[in-house]
Structure formats: structure tokens, C-alpha cells
C-alpha atoms as a PDB file:
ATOM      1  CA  UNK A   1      94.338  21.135  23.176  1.00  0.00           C
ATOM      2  CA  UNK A   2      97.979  22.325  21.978  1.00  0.00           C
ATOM      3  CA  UNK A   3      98.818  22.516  25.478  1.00  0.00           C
ATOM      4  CA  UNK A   4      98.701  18.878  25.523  1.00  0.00           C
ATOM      5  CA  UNK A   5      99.531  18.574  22.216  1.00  0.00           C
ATOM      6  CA  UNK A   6     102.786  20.518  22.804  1.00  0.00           C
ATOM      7  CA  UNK A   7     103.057  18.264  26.221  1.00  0.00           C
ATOM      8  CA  UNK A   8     103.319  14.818  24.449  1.00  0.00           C
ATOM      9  CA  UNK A   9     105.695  16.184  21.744  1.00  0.00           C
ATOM     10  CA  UNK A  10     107.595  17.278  24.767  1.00  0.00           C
ATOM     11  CA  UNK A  11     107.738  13.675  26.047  1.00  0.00           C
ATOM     12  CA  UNK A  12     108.054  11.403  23.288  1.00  0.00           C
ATOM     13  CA  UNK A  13     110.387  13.807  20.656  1.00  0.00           C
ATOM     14  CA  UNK A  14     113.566  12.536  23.321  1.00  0.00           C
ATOM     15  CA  UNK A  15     112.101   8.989  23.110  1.00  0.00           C
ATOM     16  CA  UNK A  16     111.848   9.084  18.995  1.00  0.00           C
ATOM     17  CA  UNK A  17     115.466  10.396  18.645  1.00  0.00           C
ATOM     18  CA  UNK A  18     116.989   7.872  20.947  1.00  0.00           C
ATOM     19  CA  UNK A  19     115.284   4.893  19.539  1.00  0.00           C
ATOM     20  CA  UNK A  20     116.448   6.827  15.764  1.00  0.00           C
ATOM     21  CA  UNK A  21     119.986   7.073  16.955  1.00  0.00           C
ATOM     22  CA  UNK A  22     119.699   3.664  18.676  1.00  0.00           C
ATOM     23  CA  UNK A  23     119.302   2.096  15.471  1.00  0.00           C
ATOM     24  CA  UNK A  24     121.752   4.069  13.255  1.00  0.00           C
ATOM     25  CA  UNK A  25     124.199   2.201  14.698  1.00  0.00           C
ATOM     26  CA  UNK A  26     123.267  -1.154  12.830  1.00  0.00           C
ATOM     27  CA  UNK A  27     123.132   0.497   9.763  1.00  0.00           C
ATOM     28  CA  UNK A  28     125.852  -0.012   7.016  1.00  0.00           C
ATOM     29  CA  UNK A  29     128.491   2.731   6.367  1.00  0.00           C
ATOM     30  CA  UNK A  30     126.774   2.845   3.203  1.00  0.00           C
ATOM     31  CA  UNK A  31     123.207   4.035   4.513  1.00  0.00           C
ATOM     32  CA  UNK A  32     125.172   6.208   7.280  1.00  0.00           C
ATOM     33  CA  UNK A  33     127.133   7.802   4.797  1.00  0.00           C
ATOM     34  CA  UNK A  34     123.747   8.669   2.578  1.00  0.00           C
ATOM     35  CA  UNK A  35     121.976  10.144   6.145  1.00  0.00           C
ATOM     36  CA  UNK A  36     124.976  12.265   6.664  1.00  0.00           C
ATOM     37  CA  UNK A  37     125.344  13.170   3.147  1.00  0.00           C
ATOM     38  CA  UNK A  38     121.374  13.878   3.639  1.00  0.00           C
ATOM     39  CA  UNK A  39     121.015  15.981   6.556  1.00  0.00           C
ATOM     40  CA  UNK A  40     124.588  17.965   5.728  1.00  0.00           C
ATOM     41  CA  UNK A  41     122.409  19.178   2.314  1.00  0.00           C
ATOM     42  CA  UNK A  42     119.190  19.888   4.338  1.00  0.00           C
ATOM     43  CA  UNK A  43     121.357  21.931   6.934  1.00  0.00           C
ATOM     44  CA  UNK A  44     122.662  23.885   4.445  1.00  0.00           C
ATOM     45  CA  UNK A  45     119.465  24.572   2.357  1.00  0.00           C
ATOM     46  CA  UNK A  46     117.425  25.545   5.357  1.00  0.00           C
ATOM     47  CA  UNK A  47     120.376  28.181   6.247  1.00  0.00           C
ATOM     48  CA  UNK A  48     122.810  26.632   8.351  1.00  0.00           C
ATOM     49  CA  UNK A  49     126.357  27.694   8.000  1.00  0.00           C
ATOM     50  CA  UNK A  50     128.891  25.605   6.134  1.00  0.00           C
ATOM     51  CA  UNK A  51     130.999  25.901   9.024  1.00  0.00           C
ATOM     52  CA  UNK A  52     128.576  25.416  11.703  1.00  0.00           C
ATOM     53  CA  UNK A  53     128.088  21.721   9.864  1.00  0.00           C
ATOM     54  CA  UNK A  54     131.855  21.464   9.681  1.00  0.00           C
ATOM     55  CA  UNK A  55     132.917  21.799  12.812  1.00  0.00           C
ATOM     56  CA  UNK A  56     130.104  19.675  14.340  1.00  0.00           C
ATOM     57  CA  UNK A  57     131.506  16.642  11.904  1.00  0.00           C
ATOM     58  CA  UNK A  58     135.344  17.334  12.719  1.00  0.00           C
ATOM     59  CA  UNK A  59     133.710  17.074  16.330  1.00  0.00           C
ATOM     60  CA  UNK A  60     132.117  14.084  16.175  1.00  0.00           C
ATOM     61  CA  UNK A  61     134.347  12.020  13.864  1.00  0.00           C
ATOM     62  CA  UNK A  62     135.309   8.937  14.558  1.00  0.00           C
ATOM     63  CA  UNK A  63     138.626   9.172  12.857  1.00  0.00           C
ATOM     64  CA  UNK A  64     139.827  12.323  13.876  1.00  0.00           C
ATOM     65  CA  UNK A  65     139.071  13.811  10.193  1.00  0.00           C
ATOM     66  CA  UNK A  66     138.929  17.403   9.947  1.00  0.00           C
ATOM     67  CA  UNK A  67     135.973  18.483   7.913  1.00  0.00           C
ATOM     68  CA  UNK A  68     136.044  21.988   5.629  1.00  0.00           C
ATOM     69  CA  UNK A  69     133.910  24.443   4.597  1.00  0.00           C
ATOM     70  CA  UNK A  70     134.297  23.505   1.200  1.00  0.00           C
ATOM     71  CA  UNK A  71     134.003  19.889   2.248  1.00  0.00           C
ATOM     72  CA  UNK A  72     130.499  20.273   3.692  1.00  0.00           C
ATOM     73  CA  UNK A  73     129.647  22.505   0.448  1.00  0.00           C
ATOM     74  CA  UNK A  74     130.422  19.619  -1.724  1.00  0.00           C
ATOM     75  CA  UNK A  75     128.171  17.466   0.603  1.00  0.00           C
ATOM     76  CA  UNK A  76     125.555  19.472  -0.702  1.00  0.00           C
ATOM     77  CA  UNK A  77     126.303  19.159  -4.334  1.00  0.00           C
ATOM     78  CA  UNK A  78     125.994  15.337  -3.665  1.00  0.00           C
ATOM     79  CA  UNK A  79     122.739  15.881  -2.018  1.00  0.00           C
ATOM     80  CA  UNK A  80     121.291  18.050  -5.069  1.00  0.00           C
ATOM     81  CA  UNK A  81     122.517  15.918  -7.498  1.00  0.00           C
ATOM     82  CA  UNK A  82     121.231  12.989  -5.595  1.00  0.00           C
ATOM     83  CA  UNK A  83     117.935  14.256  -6.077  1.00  0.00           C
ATOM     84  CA  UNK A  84     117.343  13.267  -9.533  1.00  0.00           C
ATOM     85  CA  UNK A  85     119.881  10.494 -10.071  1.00  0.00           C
ATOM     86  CA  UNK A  86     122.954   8.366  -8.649  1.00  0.00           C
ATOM     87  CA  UNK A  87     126.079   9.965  -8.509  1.00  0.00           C
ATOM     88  CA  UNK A  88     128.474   7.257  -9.631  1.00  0.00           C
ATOM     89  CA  UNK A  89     126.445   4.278 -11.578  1.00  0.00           C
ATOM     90  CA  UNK A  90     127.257   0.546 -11.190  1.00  0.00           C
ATOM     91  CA  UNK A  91     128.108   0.363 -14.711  1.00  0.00           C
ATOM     92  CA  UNK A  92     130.767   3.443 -13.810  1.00  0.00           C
ATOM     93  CA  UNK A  93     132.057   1.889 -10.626  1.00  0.00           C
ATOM     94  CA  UNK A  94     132.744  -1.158 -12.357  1.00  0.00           C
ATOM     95  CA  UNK A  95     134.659   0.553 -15.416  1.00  0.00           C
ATOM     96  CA  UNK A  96     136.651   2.155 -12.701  1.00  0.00           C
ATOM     97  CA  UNK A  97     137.490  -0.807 -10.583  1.00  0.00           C
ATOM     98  CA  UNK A  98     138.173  -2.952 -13.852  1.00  0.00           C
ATOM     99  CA  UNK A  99     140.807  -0.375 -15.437  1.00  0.00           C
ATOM    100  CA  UNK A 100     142.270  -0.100 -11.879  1.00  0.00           C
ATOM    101  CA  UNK A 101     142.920  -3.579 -12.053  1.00  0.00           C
ATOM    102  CA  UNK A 102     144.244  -3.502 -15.293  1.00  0.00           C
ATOM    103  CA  UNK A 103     146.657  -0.638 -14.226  1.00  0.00           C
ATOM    104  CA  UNK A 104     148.222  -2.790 -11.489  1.00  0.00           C
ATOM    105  CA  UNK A 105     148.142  -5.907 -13.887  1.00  0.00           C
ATOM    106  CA  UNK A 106     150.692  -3.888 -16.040  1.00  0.00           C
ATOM    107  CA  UNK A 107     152.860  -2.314 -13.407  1.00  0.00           C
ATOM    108  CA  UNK A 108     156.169  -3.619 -13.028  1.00  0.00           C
ATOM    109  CA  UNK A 109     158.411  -2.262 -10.310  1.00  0.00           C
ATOM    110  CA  UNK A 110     161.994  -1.063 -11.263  1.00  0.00           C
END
């Protein structure tokens, strides 16, 4: 029985991840940018080298952004702290973006 088991895992694991991967590409940078943020943190607690993690995003970014050891590190921070709560409120984000706009309200160039 896991002989067959085993079998159909075999066949339908390449068929799950395509039809996963298929469909990542709809999603928002926002919920691509929380999967990354997700699996980077899960690599790294079940062992996998920072660097390992960095050099496979430097590898595969779209931008040509070189990704750090610390970088990836700090991914998992995130992820911990995104555990328990959000990292940057709405209330905070909109104190930021408010006083940013107040900044460039009073800037006068020389």
C-alpha cells in the first residue's frame, strides 16, 4: 500500500506545484512578497543556509537585485515577528505617509 501510495505522490506532487506556481503569478506583489517573506523564514528555521536562500533569490530576481546574507536573516525576523502581529500597522503607515507629505509641503528649493 505505500508502494502505491509513494506512486501517486510521485505523479501528482509535479502536477500540485505547477498548478501552485501557475497561480502565483496572479497574485499581488503584496501576497508574493508575504510567500517569499514566508518560505525565506521556514528555510531558515528548518536549517537552510542564509546563503543558500540568498543566492537562489539574487538568481531568480526579476530586477537583477543582489540578495545578502544578512538580507535573508532579516527576512526571518519579519517572518517571526509576523507570527504574532503586523509589522508596520495602518495607523503607522499612515503617520508615515502623512508627515512625508508634510515634509515635501515645506520644502523649498534654493
Amino acid at each position: 500500500m505505500s508502494d502505491l501510495i509513494d506512486a501517486i505522490t510521485d505523479v501528482l506532487k509535479p502536477i500540485t506545484t505547477a498548478v501552485a506556481e501557475g497561480l502565483e503569478k496572479t497574485h499581488s506583489p503584496t501576497t508574493r512578497a508575504g510567500h517569499t517573506i514566508e518560505r525565506a523564514g521556514k528555510l531558515l528555521e528548518a536549517g537552510i543556509s542564509p546563503r543558500v536562500v540568498a543566492t537562489h533569490l539574487t538568481d531568480t530576481s526579476a530586477n537583477g537585485h543582489v540578495y545578502s546574507e544578512q538580507g535573508v536573516k532579516e527576512m526571518g525576523y519579519l517572518w517571526q515577528d509576523s507570527k504574532t502581529r503586523v509589522g508596520i500597522s495602518v495607523s503607522a503607515y499612515d503617520a508615515f505617509t502623512e508627515d512625508l507629505e508634510e515634509l515635501k509641503g515645506s520644502f523649498s528649493p534654493a
